[in-house]
C-alpha atoms as a PDB file:
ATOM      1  CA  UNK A   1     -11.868 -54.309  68.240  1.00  0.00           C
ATOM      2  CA  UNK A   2     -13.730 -57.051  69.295  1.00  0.00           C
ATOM      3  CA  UNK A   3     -15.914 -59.871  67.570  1.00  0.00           C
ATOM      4  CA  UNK A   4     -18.961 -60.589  68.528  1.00  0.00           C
ATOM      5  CA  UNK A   5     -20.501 -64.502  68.275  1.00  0.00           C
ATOM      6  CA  UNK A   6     -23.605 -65.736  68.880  1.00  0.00           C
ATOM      7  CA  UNK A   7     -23.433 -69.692  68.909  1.00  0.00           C
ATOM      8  CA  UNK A   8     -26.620 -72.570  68.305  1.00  0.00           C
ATOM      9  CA  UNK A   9     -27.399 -72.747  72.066  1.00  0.00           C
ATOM     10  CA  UNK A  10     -28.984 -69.269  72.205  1.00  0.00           C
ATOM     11  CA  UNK A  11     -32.357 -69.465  73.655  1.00  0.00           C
ATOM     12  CA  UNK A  12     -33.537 -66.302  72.662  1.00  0.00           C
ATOM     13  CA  UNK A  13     -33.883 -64.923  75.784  1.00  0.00           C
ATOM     14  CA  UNK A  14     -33.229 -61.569  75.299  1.00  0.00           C
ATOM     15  CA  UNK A  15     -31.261 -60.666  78.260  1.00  0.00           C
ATOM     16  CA  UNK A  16     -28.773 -58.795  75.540  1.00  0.00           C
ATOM     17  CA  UNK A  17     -31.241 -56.854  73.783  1.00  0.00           C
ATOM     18  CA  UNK A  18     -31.793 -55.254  77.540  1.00  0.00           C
ATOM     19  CA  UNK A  19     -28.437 -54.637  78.367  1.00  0.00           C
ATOM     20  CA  UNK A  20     -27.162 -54.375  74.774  1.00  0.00           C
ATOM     21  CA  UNK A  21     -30.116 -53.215  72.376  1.00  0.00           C
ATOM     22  CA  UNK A  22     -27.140 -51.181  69.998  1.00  0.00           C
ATOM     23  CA  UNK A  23     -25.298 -54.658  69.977  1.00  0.00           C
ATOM     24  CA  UNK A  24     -28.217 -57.395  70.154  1.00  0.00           C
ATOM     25  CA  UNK A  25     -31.657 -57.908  68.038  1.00  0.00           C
ATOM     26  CA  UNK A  26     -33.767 -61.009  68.101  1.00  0.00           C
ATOM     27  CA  UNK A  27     -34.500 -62.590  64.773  1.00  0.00           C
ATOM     28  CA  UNK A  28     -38.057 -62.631  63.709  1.00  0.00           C
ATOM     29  CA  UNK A  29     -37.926 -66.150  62.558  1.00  0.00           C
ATOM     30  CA  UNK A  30     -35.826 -68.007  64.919  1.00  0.00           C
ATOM     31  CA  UNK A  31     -35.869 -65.948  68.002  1.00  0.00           C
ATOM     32  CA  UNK A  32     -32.613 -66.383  68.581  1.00  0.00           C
ATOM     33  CA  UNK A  33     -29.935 -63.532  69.026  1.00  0.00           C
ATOM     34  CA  UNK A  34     -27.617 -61.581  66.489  1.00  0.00           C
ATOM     35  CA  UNK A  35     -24.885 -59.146  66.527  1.00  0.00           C
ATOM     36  CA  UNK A  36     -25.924 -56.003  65.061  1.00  0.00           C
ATOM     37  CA  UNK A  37     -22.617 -55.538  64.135  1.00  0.00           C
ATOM     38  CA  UNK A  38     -19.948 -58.513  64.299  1.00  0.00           C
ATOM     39  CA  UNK A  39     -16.955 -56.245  65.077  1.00  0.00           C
ATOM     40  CA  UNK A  40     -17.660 -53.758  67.560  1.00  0.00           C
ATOM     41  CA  UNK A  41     -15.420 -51.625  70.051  1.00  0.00           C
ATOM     42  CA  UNK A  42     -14.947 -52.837  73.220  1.00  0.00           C
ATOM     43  CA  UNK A  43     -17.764 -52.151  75.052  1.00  0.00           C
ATOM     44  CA  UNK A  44     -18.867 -52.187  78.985  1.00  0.00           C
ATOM     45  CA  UNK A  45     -22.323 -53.031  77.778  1.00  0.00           C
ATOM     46  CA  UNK A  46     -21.442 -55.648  75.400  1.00  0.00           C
ATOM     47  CA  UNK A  47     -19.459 -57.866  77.926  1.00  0.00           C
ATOM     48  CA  UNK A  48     -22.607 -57.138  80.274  1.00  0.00           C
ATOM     49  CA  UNK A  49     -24.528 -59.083  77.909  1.00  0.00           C
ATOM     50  CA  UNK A  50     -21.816 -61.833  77.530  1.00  0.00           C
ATOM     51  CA  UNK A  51     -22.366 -61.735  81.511  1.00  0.00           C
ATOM     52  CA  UNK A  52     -25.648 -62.176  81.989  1.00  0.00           C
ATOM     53  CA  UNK A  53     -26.399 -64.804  78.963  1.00  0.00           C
ATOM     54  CA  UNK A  54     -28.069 -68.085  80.889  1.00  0.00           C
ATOM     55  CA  UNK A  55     -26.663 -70.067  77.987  1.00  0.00           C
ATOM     56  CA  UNK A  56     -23.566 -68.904  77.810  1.00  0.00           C
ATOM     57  CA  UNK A  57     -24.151 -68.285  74.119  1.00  0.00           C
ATOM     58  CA  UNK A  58     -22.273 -65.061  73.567  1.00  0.00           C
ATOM     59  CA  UNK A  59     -18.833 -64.806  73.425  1.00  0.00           C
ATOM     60  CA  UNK A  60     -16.066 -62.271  72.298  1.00  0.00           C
ATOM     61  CA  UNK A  61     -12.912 -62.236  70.642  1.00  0.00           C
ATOM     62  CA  UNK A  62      -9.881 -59.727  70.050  1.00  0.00           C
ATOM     63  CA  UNK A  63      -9.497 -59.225  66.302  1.00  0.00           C
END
């Protein structure tokens, strides 16, 4: 299983939504990125996201 983490220097730019959308939203009020679920499986699409995040924001962790 993995553990997903968004940290503060999310932009909001929503390049996980795209590649993600079952893994990613965008809050309302911040516009910043969440996990829809913190502990996922390993997924193909979430470490695409982790990829392509300009901030380097996302990360993930074994659990």
């Amino acid at each position: 299983m993995w553990r997903i983490t968004v940290n503060d220097t999310c932009i909001g730019s929503g390049s996980c939504v795209g590649v993600a959308p079952t893994h990613f939203e965008l809050d309302d009020v911040e516009g910043r990125s969440n996990p829809i679920n913190a502990v996922v499986e390993p997924s193909e699409a979430v470490q695409d996201a982790v990829d392509m995040c300009p901030m380097e924001a996302i990360t993930i962790t074994e659990v």
